[in-house]
Protein backbone atom coordinates (compact mmCIF):
# COMPACT_ATOMS: atom_id res chain seq x y z
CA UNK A 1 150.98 27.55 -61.86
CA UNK A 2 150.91 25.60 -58.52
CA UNK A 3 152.57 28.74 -57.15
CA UNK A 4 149.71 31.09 -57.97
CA UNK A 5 146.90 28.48 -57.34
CA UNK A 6 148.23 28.20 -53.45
CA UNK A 7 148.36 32.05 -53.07
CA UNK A 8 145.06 32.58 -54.32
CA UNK A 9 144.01 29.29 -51.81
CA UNK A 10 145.71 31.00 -49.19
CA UNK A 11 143.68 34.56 -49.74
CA UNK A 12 140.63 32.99 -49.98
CA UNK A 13 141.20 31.67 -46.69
CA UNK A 14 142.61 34.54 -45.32
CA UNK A 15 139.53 36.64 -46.57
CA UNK A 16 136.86 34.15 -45.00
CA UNK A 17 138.62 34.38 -41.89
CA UNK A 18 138.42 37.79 -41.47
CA UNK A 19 134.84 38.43 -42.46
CA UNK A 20 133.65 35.10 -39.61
CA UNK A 21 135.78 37.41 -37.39
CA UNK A 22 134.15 40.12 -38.19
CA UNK A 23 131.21 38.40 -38.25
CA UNK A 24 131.76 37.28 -34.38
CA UNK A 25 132.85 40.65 -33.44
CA UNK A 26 129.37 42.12 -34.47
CA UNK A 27 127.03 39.46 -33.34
CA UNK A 28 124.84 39.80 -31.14
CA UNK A 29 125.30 38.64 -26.85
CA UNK A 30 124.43 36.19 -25.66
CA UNK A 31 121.01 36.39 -23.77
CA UNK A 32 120.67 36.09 -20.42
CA UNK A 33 120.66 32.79 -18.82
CA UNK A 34 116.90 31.60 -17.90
CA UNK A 35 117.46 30.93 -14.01
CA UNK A 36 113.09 29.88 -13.45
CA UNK A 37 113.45 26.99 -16.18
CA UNK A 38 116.95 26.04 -15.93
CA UNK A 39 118.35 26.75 -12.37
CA UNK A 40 121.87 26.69 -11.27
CA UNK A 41 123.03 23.00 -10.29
CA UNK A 42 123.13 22.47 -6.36
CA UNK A 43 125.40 19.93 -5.05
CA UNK A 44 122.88 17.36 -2.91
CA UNK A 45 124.16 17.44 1.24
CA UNK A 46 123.07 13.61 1.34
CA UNK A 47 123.14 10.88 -1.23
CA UNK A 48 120.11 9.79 -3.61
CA UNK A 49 118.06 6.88 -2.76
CA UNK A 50 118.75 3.25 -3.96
CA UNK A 51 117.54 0.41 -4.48
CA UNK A 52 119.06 -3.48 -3.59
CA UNK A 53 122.07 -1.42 -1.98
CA UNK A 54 123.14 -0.14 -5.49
CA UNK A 55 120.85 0.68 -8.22
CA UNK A 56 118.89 4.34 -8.34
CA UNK A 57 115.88 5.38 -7.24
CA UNK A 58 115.47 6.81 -10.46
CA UNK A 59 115.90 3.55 -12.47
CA UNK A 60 112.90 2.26 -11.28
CA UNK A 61 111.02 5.36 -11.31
CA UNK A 62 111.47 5.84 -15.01
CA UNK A 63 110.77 2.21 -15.84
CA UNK A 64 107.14 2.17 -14.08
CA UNK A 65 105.26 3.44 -16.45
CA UNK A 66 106.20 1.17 -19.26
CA UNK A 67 107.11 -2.06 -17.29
CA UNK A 68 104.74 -1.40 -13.82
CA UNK A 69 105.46 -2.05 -10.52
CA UNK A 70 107.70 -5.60 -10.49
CA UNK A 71 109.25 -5.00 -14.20
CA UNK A 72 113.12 -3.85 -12.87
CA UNK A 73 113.28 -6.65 -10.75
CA UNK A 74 112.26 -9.30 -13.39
CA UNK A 75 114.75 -7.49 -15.38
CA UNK A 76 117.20 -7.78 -13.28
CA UNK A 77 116.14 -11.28 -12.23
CA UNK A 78 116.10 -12.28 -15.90
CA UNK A 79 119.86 -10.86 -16.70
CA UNK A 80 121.49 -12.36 -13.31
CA UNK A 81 119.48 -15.65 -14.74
CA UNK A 82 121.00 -14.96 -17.76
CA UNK A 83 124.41 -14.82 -16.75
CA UNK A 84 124.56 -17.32 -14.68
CA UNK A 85 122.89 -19.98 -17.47
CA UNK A 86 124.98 -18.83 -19.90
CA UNK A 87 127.76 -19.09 -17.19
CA UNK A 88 128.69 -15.42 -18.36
CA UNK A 89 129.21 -15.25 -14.51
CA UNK A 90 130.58 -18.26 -13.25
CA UNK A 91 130.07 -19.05 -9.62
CA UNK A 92 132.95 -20.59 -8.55
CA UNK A 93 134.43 -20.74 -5.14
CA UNK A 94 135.04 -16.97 -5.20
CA UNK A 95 131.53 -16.00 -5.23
CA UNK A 96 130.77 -17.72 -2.22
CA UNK A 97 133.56 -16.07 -0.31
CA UNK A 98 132.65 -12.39 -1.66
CA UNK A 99 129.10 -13.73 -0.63
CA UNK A 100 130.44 -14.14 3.15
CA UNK A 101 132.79 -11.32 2.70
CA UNK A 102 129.47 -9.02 2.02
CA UNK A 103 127.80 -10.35 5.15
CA UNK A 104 130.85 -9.33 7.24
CA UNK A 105 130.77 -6.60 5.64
CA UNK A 106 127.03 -5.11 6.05
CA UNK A 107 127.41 -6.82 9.61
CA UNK A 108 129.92 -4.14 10.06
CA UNK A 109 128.26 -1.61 8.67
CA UNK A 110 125.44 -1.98 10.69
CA UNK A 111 126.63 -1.94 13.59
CA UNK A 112 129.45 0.86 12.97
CA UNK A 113 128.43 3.06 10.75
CA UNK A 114 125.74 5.12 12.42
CA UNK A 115 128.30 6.22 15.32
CA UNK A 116 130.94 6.54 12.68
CA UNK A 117 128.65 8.60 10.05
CA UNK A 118 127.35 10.92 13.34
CA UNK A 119 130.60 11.49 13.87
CA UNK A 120 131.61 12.59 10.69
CA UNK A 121 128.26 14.77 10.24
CA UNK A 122 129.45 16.51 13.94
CA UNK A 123 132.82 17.40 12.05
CA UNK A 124 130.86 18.43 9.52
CA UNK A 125 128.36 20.66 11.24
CA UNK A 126 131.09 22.24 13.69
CA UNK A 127 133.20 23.22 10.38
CA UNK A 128 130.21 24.42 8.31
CA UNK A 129 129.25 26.31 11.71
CA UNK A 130 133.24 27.34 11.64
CA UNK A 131 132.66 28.59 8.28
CA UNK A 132 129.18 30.28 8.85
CA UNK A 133 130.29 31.99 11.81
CA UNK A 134 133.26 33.86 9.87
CA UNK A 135 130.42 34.73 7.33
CA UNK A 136 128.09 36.14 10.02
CA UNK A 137 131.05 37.59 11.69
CA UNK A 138 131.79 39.74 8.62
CA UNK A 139 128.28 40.59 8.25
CA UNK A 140 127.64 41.68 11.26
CA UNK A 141 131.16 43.75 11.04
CA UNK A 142 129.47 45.22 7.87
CA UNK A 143 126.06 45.85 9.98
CA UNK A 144 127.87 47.86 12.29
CA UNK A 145 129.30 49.69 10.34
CA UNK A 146 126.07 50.68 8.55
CA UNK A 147 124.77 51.65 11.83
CA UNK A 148 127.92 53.35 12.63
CA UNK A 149 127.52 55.55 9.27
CA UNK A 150 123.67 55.73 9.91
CA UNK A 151 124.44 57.08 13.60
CA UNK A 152 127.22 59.49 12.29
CA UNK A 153 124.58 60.83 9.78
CA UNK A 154 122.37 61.76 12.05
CA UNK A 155 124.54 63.42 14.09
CA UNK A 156 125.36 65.14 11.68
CA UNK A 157 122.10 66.49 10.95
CA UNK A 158 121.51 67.46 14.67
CA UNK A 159 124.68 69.04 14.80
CA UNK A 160 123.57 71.74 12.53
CA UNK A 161 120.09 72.16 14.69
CA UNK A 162 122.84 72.42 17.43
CA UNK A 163 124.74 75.06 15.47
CA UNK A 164 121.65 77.13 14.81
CA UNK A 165 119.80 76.57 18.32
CA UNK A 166 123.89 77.87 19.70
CA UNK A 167 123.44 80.93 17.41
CA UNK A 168 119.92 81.55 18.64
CA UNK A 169 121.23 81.48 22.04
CA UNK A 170 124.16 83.67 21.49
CA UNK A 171 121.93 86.09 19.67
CA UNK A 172 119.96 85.97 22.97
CA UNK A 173 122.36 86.56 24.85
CA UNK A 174 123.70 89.52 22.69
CA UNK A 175 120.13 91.25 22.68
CA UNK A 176 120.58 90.81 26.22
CA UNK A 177 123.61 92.43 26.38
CA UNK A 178 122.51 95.00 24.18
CA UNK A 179 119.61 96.14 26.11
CA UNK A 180 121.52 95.69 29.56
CA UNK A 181 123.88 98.59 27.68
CA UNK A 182 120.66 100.64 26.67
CA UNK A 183 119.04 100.61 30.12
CA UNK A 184 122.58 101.38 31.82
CA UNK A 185 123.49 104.90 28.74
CA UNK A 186 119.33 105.50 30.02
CA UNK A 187 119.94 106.00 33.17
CA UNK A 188 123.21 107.63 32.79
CA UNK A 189 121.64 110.17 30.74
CA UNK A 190 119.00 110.59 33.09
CA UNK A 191 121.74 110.84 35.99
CA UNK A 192 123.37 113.66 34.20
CA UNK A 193 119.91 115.61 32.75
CA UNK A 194 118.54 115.39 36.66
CA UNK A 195 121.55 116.34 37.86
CA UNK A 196 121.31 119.84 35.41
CA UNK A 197 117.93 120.14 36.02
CA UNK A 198 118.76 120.19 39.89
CA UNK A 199 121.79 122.74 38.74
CA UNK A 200 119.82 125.12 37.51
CA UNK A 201 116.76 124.69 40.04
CA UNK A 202 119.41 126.10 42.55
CA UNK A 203 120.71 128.69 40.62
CA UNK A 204 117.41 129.80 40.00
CA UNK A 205 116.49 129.52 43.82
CA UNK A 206 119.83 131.71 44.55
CA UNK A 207 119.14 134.33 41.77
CA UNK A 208 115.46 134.32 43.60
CA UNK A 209 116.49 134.90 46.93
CA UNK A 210 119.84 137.33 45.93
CA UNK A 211 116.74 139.26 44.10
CA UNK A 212 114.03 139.76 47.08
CA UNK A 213 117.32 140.05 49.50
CA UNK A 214 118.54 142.78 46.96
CA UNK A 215 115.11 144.66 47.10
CA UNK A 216 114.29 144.42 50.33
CA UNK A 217 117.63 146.07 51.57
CA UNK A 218 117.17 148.87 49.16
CA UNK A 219 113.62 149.20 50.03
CA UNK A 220 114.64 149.51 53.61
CA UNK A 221 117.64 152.02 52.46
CA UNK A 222 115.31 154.22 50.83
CA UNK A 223 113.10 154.56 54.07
C-alpha cells in the first residue's frame, strides 16, 4: 500500500516537473533591459564626500528634510552622550592615547599625503594613458586599414576608366593604322593605274606616229 502510494507520489512529481519545464521552455524572453531609467553601474574614479572624516554625504542629505539642518549632529551628539553616560564606551586610558595617536596621525596625513596621493594619481594617469594608447593604437591600426580598403576601392574603380580610356586609345591607334594602310593600297593603286594609263598613252603615241610614218612613205612611193 505504501509501495503504490510512493509511486504514484513520485509521478505526480515527475509530471509537474515536466509541464514547469515545459512551461519555462515556452515562456516568453526576457525584455530588454531599460538603459534611460536604470543605467549600467559606473565605478566612481574618486571617493564620495564625508562628513566628520567618516560618515556620508548622503546621511545627512537624506536626514534634512525630516530633522533640518543641525539634526545628524545632535544625533550623533546625543548617542556619543549616550554611550559615554551609560559608560557603553568607557574612556579609559586607551582613548586618550588613540586620541593622540589620531593627531599623529592626521598630522601625517596632512602633511604627506598630497605628494603621496599625486604620486599615485601620476602612476595612475601614465598606466591609464599606457592602456589608452594600446586602445588608440588599435584603432587607428583599424582606421588605416579602412582607408587602406577605401583607397584600394577606388582604385579599383579608376582602374576600369583606365582599362576603357587604354582601349579607346588602342582603338585609336588601330583606326590609325587602318587608314595609314588605306592611304598607302590608294596610292599604290593609283601608282599602278597611272602607270597603265601612261602605258597605253605611249602605245597609242607609237601606233600614231608608225601610222602617219606608214602613210606618208607610201604616199611618197606612189608619186
Amino acid at each position: 500500500m505504501l509501495s503504490r502510494q510512493a509511486i504514484a507520489k513520485v509521478t505526480q512529481a515527475r509530471n509537474c516537473l515536466v509541464a514547469s519545464s515545459r512551461g519555462l521552455a515556452v515562456s516568453s524572453p526576457n525584455q530588454e533591459r531599460d538603459l534611460v531609467n536604470f543605467p549600467a553601474r559606473v565605478r566612481p574614479i574618486e571617493k564620495a564626500p564625508v562628513r566628520l572624516l567618516v560618515f556620508p554625504e548622503e546621511w545627512f542629505t537624506a536626514l534634512y528634510p525630516k530633522t533640518g539642518v543641525t539634526g545628524p549632529y545632535m544625533a550623533l551628539g546625543g548617542v556619543a552622550t549616550f554611550l559615554c553616560s551609560k559608560e557603553f564606551f568607557v574612556m579609559e586610558h586607551d582613548f586618550y592615547v588613540g586620541i593622540g595617536l589620531a593627531i599623529v596621525l592626521t598630522f601625517v596625513v596632512k602633511q604627506v599625503g598630497p605628494d603621496y596621493t599625486a604620486s599615485i594619481n601620476k602612476e595612475l594617469d601614465e598606466e591609464e594613458a599606457a592602456l589608452k594608447a594600446i586602445r588608440q593604437n588599435e584603432i587607428d591600426g583599424c582606421l588605416q586599414m579602412i582607408a587602406a580598403e577605401e583607397a584600394s576601392q577606388a582604385n579599383t574603380t579608376a582602374y576600369a576608366d583606365i582599362i576603357a580610356a587604354k582601349k579607346e586609345a588602342v582603338g585609336l591607334q588601330l583606326e590609325g593604322v587602318y587608314r595609314a594602310r588605306l592611304q598607302d593600297a590608294y596610292t599604290q593603286v593609283k601608282k599602278k593605274l597611272d602607270y597603265q594609263l601612261e602605258t597605253a598613252n605611249v602605245v597609242r603615241r607609237m601606233e600614231q606616229k608608225h601610222m602617219v610614218d606608214w602613210i606618208i612613205g607610201n604616199v611618197k612611193k606612189s608619186i
